[in-house]
C-alpha atoms as a PDB file:
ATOM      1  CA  UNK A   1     102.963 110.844  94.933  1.00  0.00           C
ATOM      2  CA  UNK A   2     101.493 109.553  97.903  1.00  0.00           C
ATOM      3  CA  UNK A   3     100.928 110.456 101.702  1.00  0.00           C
ATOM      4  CA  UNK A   4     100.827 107.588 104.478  1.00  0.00           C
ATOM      5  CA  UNK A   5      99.925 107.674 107.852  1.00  0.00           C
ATOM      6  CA  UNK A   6     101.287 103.855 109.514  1.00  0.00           C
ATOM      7  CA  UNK A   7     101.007 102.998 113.448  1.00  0.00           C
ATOM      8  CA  UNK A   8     103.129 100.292 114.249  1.00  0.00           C
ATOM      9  CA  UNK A   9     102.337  98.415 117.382  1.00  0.00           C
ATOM     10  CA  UNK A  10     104.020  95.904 119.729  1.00  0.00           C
ATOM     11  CA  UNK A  11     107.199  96.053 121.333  1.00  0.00           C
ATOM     12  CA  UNK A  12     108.288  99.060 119.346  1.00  0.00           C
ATOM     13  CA  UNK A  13     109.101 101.932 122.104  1.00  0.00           C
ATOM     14  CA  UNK A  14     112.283 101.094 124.252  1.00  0.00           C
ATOM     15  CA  UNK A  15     114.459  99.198 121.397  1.00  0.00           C
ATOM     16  CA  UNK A  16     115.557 101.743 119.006  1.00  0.00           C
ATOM     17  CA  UNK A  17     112.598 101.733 116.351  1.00  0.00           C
ATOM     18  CA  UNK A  18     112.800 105.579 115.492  1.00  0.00           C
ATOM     19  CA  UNK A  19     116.327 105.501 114.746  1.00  0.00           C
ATOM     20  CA  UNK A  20     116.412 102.106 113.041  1.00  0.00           C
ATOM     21  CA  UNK A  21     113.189 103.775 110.579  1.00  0.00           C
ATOM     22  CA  UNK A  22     114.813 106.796 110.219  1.00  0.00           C
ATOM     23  CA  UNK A  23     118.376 104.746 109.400  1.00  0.00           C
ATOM     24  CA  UNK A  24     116.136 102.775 106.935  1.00  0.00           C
ATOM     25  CA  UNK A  25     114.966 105.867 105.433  1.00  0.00           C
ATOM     26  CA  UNK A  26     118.315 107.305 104.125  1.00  0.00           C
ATOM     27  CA  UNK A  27     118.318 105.102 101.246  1.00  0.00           C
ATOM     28  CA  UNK A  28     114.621 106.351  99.996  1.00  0.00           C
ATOM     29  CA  UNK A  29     114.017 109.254  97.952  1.00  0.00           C
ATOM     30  CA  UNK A  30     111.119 110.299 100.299  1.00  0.00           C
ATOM     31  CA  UNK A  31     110.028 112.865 103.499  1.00  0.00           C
ATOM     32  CA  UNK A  32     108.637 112.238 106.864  1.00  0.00           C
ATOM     33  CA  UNK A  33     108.872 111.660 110.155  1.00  0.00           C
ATOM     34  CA  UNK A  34     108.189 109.007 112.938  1.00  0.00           C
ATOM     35  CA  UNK A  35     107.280 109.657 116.957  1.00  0.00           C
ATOM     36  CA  UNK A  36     106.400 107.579 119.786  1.00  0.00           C
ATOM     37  CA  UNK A  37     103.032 107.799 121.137  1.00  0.00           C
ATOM     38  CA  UNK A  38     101.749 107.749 124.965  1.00  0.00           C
ATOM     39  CA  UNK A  39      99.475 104.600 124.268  1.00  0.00           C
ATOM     40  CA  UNK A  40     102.706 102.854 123.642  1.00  0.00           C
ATOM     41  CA  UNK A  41     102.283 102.565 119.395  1.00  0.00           C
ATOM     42  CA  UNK A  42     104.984 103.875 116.440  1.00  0.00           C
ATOM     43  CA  UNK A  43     103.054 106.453 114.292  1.00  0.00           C
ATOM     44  CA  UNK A  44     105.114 107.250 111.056  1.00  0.00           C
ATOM     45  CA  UNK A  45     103.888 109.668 108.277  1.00  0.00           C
ATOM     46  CA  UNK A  46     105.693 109.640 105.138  1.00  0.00           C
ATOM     47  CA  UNK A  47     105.642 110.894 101.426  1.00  0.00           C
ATOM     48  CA  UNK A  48     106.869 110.069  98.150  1.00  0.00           C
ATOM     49  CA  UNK A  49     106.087 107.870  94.612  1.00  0.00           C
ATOM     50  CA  UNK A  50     104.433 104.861  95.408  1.00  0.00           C
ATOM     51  CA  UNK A  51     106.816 102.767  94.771  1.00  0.00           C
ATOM     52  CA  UNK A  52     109.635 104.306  96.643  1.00  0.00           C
ATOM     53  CA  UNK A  53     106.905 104.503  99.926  1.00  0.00           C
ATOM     54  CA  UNK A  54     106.125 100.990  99.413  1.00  0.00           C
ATOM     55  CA  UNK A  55     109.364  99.776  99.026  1.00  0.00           C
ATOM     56  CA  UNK A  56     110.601 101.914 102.269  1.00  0.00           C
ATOM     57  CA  UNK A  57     107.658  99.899 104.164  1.00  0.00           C
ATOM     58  CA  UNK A  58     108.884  96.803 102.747  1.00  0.00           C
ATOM     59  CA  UNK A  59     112.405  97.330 104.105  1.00  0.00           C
ATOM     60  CA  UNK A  60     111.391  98.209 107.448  1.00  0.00           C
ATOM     61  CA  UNK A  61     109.208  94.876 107.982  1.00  0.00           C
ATOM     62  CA  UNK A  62     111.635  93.032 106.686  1.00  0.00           C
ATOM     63  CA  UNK A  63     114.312  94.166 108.879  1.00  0.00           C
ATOM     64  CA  UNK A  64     115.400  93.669 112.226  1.00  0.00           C
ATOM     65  CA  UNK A  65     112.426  95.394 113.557  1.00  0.00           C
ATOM     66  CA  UNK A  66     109.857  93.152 112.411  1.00  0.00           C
ATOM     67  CA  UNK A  67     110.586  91.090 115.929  1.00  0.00           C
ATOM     68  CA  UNK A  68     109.196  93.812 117.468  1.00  0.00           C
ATOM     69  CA  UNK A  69     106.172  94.627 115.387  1.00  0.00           C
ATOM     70  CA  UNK A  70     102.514  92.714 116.280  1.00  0.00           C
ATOM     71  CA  UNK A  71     100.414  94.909 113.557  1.00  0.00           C
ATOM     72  CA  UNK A  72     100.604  97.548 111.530  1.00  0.00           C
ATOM     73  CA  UNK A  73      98.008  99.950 109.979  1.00  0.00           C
ATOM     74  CA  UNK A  74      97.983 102.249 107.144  1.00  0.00           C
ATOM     75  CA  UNK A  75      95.690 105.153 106.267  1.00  0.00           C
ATOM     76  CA  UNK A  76      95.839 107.416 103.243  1.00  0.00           C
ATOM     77  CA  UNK A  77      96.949 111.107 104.017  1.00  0.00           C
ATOM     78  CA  UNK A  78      94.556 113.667 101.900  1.00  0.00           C
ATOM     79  CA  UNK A  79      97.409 116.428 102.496  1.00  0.00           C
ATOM     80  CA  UNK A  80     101.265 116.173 102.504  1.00  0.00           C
ATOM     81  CA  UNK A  81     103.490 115.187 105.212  1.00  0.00           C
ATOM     82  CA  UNK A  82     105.340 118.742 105.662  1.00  0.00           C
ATOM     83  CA  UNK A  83     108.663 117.172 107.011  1.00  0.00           C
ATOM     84  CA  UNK A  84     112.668 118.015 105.731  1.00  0.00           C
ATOM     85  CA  UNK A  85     114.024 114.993 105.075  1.00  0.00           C
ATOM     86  CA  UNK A  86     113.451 112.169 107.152  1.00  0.00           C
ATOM     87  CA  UNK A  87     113.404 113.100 111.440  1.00  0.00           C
ATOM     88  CA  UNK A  88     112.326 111.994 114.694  1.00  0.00           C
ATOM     89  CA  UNK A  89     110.084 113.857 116.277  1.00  0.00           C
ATOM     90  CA  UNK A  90     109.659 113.873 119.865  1.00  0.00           C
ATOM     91  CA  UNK A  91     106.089 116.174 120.388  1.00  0.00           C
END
């Protein structure tokens, strides 16, 4: 199992990211959550096998939103994302 923390900057509040990610994220066996943040990025934490994670990031910058994305960054999470499912959160 693993635990990822990913900002996603660019033009990614205002077009429907969250929901797209969280769309993208019904067909992974995995748990998290994604939120806008004030200085405008995406920050997404998510857990699950390696591959499934992987191939969940895979599908999201290969689909519609990549347009919208200028850079991404990833950081290993020490502790689990404590999330049901897959949500939005809005905090």
């Amino acid at each position: 199992m693993i635990s990822l923390q990913v900002f996603y900057e660019g033009y990614v509040q205002g077009v429907g990211f969250r929901w797209s990610v969280r769309h993208i994220a019904k067909g992974f066996d995995l748990t998290g959550w994604v939120r806008n943040l004030a200085d405008g990025r995406v920050e997404l934490q998510i857990n699950g096998k390696d591959e499934e994670v992987r191939a969940f990031l895979d599908a999201v910058a290969q689909s519609e939103l990549r347009a919208h994305i200028r850079k991404q960054t990833e950081n290993k999470l020490e502790n689990p994302v404590i999330a049901r499912g897959f949500e939005i959160r809005h905090e």
